[in-house]
Protein backbone atom coordinates (compact mmCIF):
# COMPACT_ATOMS: atom_id res chain seq x y z
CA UNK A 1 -5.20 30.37 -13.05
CA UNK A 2 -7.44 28.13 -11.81
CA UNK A 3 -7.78 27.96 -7.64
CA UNK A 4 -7.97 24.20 -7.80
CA UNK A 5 -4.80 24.05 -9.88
CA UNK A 6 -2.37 26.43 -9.76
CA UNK A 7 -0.42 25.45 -13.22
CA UNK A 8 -2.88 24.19 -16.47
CA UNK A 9 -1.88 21.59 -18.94
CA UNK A 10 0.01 23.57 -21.44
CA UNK A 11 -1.29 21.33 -24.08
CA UNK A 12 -4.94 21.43 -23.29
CA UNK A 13 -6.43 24.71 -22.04
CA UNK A 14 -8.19 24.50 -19.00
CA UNK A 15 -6.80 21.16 -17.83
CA UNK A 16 -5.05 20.50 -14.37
CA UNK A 17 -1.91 17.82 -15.17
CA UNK A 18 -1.66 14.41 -13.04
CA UNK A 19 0.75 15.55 -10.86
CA UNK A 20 -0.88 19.30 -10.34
CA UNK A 21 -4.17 17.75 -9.00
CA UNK A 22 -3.17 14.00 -7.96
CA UNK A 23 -4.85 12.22 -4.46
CA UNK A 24 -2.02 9.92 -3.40
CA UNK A 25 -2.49 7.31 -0.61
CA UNK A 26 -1.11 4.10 0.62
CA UNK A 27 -3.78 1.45 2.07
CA UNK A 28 -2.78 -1.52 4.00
CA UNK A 29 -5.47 -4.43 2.34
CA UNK A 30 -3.75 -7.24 4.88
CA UNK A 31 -1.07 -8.25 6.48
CA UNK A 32 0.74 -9.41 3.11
CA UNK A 33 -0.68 -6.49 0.66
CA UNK A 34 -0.63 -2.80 0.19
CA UNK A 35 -1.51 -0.57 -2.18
CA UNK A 36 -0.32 2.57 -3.17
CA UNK A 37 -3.20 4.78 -5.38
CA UNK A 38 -2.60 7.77 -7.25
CA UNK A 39 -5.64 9.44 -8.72
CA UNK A 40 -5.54 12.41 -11.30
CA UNK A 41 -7.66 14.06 -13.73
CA UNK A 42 -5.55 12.09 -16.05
CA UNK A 43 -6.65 8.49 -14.40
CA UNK A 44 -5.38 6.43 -11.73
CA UNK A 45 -2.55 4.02 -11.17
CA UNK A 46 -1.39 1.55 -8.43
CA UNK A 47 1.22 0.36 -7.28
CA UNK A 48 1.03 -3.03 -5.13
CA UNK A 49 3.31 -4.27 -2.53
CA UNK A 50 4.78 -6.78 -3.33
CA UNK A 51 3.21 -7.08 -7.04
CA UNK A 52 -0.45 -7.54 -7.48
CA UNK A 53 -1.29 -11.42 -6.93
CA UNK A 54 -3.33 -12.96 -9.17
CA UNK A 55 -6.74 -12.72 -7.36
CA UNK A 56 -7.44 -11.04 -4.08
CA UNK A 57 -9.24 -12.62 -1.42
CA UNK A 58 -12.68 -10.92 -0.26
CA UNK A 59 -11.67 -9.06 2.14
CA UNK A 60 -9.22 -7.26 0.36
CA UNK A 61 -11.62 -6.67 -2.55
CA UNK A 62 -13.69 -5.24 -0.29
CA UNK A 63 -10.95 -3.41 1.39
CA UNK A 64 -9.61 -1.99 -2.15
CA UNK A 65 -12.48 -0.87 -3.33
CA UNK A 66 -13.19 1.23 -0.29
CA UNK A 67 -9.85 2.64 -0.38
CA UNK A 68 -10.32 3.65 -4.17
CA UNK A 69 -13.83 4.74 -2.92
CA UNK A 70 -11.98 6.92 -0.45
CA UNK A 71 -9.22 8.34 -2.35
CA UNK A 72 -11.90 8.99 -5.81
CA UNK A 73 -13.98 11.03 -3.24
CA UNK A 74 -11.30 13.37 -2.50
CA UNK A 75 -10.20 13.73 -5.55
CA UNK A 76 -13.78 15.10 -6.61
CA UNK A 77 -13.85 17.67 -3.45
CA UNK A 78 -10.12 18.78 -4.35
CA UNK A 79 -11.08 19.50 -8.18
CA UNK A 80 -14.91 20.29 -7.21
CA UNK A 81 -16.45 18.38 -10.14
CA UNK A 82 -17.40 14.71 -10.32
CA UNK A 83 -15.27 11.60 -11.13
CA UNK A 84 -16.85 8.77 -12.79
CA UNK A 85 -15.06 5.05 -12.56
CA UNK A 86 -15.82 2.43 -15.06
CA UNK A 87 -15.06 -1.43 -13.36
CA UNK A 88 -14.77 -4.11 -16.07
C-alpha cells in the first residue's frame, strides 16, 4: 500500500480511486456564485451554486481559475507527482 493512498484501484494496479485521493473545496466567486471543486486522479468536477450561468463575469474567471489553481496544487503535494490541466 501506497502512503499517499491507503486503498488502490482494484481494477488498475497502482492507481489511487477519486474518492481515495480527492481535494474537495468550496470557493465563494461573488456574492451570487459558488463553486464546489472536487479534484482526483480520476479528473475534476464542479458543482455551481445555483447552476453555472452562461458566462462568468471577469472577476469570477479570474477568481475560478485561482481557486482551481489552488485546489490542483494540493492535489499534486497530496499525491506527490504533477497534475497537468488542459483549458479548451
Amino acid at each position: 500500500m501506497s502512503p499517499k493512498c491507503p486503498r488502490m484501484s482494484p481494477l488498475s494496479p497502482g492507481v489511487c480511486t477519486m474518492s481515495e485521493s480527492a481535494e474537495i473545496k468550496t470557493f465563494r466567486l461573488s456574492r451570487r456564485l459558488s463553486v464546489e471543486i472536487t479534484v482526483g486522479v480520476a479528473g475534476m468536477v464542479c458543482e455551481w451554486a445555483p447552476a453555472m450561468p452562461d458566462q462568468l463575469t471577469a472577476k469570477e474567471l479570474r477568481r475560478y481559475r485561482a481557486a482551481r489553481n489552488e485546489i490542483l496544487q494540493r492535489l499534486a503535494e497530496r499525491i506527490g507527482a504533477a497534475v497537468v490541466l488542459v483549458e479548451v
